[in-house]
PDB file of N, CA and C in Angstrom:
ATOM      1  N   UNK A   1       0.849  -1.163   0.000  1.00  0.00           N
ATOM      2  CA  UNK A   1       0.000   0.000   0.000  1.00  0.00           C
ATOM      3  C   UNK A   1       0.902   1.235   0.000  1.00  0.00           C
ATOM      4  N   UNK A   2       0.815   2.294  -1.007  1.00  0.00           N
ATOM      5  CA  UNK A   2       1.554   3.402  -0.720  1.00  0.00           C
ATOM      6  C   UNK A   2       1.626   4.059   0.622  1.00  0.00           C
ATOM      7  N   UNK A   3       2.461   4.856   1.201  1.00  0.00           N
ATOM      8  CA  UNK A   3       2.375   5.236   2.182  1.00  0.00           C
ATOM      9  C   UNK A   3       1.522   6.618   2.256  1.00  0.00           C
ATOM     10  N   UNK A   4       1.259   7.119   1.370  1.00  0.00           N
ATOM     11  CA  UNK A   4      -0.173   8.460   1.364  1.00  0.00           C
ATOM     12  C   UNK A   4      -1.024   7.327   1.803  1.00  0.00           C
ATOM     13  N   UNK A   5      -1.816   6.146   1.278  1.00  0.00           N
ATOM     14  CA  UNK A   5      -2.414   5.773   1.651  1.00  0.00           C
ATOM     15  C   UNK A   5      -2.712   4.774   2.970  1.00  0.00           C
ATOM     16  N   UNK A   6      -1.759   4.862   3.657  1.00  0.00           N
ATOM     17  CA  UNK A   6      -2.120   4.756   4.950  1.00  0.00           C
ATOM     18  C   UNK A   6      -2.195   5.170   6.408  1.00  0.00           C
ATOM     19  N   UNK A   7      -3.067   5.033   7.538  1.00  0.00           N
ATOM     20  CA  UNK A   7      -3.511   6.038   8.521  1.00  0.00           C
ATOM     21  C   UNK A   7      -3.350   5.104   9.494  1.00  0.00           C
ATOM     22  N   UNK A   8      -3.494   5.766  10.612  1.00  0.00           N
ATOM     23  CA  UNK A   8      -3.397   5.313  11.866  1.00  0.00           C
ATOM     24  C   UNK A   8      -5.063   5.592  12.284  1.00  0.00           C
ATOM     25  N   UNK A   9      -5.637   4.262  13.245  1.00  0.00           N
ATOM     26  CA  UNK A   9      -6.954   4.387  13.526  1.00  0.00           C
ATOM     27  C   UNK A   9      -6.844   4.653  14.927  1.00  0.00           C
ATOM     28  N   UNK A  10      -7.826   5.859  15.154  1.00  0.00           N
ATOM     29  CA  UNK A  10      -7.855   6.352  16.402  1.00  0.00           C
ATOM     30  C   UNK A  10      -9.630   5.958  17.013  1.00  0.00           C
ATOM     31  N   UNK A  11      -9.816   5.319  18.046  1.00  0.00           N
ATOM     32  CA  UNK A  11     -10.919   5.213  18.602  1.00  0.00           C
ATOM     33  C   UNK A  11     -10.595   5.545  20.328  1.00  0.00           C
ATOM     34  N   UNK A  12     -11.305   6.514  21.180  1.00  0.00           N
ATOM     35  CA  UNK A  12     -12.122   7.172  21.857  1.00  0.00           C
ATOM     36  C   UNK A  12     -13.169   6.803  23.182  1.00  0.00           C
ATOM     37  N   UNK A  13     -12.591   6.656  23.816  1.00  0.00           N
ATOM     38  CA  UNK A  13     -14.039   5.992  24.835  1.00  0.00           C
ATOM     39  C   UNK A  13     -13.925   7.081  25.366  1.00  0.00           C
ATOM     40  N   UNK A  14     -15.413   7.845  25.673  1.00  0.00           N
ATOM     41  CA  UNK A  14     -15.367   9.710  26.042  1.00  0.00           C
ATOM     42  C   UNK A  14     -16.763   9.533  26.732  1.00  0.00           C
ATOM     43  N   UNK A  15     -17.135  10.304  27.880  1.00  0.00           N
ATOM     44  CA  UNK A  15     -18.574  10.107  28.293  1.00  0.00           C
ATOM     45  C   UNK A  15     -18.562  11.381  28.575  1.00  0.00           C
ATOM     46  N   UNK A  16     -20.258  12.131  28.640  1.00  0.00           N
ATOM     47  CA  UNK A  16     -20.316  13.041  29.074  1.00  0.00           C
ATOM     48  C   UNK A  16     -20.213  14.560  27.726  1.00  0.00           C
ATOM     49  N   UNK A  17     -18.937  13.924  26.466  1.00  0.00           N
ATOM     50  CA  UNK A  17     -18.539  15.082  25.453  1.00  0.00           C
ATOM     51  C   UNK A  17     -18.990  14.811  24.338  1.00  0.00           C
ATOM     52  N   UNK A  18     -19.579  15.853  23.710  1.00  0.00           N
ATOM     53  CA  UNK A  18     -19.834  16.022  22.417  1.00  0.00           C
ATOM     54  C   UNK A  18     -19.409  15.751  21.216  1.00  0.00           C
ATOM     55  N   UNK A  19     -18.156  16.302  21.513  1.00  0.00           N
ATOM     56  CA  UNK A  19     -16.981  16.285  20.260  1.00  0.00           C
ATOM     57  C   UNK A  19     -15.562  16.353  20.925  1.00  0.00           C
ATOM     58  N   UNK A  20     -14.619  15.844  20.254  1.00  0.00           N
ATOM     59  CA  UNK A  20     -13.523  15.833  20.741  1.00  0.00           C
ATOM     60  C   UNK A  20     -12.343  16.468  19.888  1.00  0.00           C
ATOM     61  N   UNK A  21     -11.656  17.347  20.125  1.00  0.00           N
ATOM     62  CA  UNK A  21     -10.519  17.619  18.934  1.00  0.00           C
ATOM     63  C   UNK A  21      -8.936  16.662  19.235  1.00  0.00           C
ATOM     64  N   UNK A  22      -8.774  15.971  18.368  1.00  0.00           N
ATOM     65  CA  UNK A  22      -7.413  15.344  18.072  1.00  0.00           C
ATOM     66  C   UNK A  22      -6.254  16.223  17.306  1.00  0.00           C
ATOM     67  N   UNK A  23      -4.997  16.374  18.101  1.00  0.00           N
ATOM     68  CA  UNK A  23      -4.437  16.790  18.050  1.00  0.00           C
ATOM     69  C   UNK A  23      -2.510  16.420  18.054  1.00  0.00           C
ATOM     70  N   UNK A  24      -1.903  16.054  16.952  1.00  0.00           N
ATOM     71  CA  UNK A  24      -0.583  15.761  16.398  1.00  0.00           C
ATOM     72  C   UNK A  24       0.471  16.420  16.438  1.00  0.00           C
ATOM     73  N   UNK A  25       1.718  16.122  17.720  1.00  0.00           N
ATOM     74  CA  UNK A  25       2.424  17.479  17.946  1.00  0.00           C
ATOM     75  C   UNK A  25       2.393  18.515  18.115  1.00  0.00           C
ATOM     76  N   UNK A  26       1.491  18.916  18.493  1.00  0.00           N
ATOM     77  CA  UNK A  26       0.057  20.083  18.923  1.00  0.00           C
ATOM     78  C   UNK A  26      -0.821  20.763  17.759  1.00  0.00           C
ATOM     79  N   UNK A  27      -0.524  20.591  16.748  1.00  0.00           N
ATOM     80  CA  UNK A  27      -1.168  20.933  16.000  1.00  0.00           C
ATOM     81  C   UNK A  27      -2.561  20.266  15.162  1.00  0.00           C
ATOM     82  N   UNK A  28      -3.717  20.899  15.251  1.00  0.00           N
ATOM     83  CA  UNK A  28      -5.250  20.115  14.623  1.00  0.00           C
ATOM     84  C   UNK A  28      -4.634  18.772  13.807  1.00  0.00           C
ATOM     85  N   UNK A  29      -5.346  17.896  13.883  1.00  0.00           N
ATOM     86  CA  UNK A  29      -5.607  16.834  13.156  1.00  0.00           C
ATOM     87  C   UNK A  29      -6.903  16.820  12.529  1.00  0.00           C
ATOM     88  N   UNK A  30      -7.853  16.217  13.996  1.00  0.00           N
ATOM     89  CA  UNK A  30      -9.322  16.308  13.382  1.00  0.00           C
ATOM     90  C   UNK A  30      -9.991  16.576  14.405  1.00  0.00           C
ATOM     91  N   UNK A  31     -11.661  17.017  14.147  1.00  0.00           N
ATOM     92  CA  UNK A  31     -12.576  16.839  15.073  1.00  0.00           C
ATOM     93  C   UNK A  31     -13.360  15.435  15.102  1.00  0.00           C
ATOM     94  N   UNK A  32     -13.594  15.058  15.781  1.00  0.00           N
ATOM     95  CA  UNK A  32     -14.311  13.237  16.491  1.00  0.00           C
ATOM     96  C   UNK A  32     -15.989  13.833  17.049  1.00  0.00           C
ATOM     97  N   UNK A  33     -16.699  13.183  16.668  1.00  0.00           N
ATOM     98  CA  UNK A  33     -18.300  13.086  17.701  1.00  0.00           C
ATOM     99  C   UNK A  33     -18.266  11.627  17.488  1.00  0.00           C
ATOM    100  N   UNK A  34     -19.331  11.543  18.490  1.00  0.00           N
ATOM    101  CA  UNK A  34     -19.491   9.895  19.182  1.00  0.00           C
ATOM    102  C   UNK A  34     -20.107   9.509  18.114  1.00  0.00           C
ATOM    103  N   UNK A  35     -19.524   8.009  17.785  1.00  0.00           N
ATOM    104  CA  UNK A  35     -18.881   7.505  18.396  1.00  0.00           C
ATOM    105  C   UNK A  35     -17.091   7.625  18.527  1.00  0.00           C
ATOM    106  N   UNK A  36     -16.431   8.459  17.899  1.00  0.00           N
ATOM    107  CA  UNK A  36     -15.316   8.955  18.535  1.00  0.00           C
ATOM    108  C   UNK A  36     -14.176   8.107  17.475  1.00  0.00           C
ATOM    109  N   UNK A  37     -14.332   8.040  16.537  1.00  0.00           N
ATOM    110  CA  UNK A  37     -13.379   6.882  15.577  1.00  0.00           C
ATOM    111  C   UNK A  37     -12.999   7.475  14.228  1.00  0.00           C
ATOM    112  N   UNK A  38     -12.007   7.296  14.034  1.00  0.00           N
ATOM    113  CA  UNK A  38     -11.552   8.373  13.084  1.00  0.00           C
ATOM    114  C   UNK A  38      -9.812   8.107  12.734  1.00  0.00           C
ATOM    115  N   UNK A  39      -9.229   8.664  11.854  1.00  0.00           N
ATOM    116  CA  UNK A  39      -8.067   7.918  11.323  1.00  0.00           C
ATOM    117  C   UNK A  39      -7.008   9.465  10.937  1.00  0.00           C
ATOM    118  N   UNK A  40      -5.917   9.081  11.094  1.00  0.00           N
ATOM    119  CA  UNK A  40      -4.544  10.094  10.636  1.00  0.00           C
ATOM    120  C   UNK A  40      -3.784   9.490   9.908  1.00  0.00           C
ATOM    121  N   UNK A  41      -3.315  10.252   9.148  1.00  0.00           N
ATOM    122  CA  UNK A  41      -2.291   9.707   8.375  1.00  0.00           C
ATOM    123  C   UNK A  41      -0.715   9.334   8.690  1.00  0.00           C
ATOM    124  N   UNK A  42      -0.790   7.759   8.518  1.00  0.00           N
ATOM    125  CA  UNK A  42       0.577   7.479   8.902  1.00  0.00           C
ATOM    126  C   UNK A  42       1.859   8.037   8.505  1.00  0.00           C
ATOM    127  N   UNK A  43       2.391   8.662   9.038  1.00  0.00           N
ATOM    128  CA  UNK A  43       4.078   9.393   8.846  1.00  0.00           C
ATOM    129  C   UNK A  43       4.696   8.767   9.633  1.00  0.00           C
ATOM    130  N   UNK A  44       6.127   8.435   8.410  1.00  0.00           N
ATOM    131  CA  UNK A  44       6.861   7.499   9.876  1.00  0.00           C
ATOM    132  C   UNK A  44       7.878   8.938  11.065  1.00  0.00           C
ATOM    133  N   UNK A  45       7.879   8.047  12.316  1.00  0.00           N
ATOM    134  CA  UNK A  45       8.936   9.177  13.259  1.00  0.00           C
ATOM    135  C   UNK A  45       7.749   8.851  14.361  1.00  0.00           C
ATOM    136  N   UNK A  46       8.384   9.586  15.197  1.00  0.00           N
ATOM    137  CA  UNK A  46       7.799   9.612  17.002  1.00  0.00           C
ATOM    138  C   UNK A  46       7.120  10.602  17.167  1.00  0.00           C
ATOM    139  N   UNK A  47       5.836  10.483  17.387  1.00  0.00           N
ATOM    140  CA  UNK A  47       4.800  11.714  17.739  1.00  0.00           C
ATOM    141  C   UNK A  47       3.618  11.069  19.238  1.00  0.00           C
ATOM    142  N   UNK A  48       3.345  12.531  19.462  1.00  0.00           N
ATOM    143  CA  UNK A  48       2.246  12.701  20.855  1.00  0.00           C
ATOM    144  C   UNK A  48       1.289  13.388  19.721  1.00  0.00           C
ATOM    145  N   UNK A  49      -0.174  12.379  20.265  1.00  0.00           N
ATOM    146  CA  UNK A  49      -1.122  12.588  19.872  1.00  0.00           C
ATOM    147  C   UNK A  49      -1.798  12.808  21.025  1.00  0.00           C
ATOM    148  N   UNK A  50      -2.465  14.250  21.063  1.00  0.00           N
ATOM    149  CA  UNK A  50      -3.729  14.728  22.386  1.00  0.00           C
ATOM    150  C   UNK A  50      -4.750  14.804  21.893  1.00  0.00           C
ATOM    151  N   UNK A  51      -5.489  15.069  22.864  1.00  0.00           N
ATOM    152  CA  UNK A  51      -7.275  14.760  22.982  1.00  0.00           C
ATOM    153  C   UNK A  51      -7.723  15.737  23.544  1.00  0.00           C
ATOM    154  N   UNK A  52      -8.864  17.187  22.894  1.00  0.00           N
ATOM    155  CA  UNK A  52      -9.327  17.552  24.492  1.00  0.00           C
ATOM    156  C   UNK A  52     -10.934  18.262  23.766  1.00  0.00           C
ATOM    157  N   UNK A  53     -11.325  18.291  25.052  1.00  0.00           N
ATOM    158  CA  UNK A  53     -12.825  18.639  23.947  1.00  0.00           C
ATOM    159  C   UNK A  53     -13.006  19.486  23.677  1.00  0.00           C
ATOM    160  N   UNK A  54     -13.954  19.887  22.549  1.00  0.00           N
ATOM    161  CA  UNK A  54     -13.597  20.980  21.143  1.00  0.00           C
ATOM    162  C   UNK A  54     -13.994  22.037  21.594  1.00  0.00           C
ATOM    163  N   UNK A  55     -13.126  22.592  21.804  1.00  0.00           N
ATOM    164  CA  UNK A  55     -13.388  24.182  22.499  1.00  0.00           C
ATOM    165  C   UNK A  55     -12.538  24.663  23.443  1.00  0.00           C
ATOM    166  N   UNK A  56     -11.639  23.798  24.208  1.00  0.00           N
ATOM    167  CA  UNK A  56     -11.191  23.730  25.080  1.00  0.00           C
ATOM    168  C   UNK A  56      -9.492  23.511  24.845  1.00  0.00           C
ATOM    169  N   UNK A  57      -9.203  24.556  25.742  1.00  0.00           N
ATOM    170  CA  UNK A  57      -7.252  23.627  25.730  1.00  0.00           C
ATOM    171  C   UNK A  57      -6.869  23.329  26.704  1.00  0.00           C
ATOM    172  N   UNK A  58      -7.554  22.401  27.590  1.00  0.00           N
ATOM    173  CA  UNK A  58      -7.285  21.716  28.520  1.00  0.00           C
ATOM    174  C   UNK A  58      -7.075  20.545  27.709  1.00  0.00           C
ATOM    175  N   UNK A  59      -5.389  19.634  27.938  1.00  0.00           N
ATOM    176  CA  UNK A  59      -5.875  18.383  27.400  1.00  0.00           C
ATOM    177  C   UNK A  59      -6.250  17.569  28.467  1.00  0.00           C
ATOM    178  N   UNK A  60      -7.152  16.113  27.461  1.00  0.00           N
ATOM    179  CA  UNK A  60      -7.674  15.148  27.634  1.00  0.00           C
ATOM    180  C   UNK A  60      -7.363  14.286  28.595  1.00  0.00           C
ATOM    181  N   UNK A  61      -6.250  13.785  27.815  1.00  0.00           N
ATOM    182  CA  UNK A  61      -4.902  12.347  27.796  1.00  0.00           C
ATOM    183  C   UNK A  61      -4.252  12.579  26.190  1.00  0.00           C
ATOM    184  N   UNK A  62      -3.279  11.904  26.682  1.00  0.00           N
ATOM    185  CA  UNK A  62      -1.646  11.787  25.412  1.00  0.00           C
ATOM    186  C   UNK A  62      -1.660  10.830  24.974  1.00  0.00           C
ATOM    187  N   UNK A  63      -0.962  10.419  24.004  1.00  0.00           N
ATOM    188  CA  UNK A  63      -0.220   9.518  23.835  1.00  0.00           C
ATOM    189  C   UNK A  63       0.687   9.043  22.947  1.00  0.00           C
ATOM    190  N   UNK A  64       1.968   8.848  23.126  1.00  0.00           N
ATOM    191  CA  UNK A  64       3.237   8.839  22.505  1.00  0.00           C
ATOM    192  C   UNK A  64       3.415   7.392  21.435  1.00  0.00           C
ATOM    193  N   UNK A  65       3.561   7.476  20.033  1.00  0.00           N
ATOM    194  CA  UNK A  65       3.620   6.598  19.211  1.00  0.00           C
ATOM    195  C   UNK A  65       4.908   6.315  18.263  1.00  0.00           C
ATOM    196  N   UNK A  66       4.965   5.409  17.657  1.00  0.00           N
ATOM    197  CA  UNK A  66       6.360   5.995  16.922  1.00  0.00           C
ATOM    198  C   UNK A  66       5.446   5.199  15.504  1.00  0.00           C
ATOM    199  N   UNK A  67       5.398   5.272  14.348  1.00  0.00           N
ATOM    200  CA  UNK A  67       5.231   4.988  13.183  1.00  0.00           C
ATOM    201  C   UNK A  67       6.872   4.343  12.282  1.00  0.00           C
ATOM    202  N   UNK A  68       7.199   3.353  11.655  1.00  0.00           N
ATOM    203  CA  UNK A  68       8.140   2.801  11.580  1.00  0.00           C
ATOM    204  C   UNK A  68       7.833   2.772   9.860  1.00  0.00           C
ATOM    205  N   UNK A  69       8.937   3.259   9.073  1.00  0.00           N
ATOM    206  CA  UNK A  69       8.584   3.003   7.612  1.00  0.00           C
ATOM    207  C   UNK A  69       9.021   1.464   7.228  1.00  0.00           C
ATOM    208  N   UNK A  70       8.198   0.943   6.157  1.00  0.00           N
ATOM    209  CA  UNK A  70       8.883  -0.266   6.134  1.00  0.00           C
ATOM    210  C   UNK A  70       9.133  -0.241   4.488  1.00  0.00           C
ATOM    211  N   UNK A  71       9.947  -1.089   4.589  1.00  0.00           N
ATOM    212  CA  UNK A  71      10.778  -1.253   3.109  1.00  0.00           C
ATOM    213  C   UNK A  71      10.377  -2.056   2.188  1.00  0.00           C
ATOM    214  N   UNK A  72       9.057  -2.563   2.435  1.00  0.00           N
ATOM    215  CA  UNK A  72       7.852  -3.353   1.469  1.00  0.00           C
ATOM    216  C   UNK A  72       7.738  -2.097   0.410  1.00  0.00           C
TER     217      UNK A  72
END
């Protein structure tokens, strides 16, 4: 599969919020509503992906990934 064409799947367990904004080295990714599932595009390298709800810059929760290119 080319690498434009592939994403990382993000799913969400959120109670209580509307919408959620996802966020890649701090910068927008996407907005999420429930059920909260939604996809980024894979780049290889080490990134923090945050969460916080849409409106808000309080974050969520983090979380630190690394994406690995492969030689297929």
């Amino acid at each position: 599969m080319p690498s434009k064409a592939q994403r990382v799947p993000i799913r969400i367990q959120a109670e209580g919020v509307e919408a959620i904004e996802v966020l890649l080295g701090g910068e927008w990714a996407l907005t999420m509503a429930v059920p909260f599932s939604g996809q980024i595009p894979a780049k290889a390298g080490a990134h923090v992906l945050s969460i916080r709800q849409k409106g808000s810059t309080e974050e969520l929760a983090r979380a630190n990934f690394v994406v690995r290119q492969s030689d297929l």
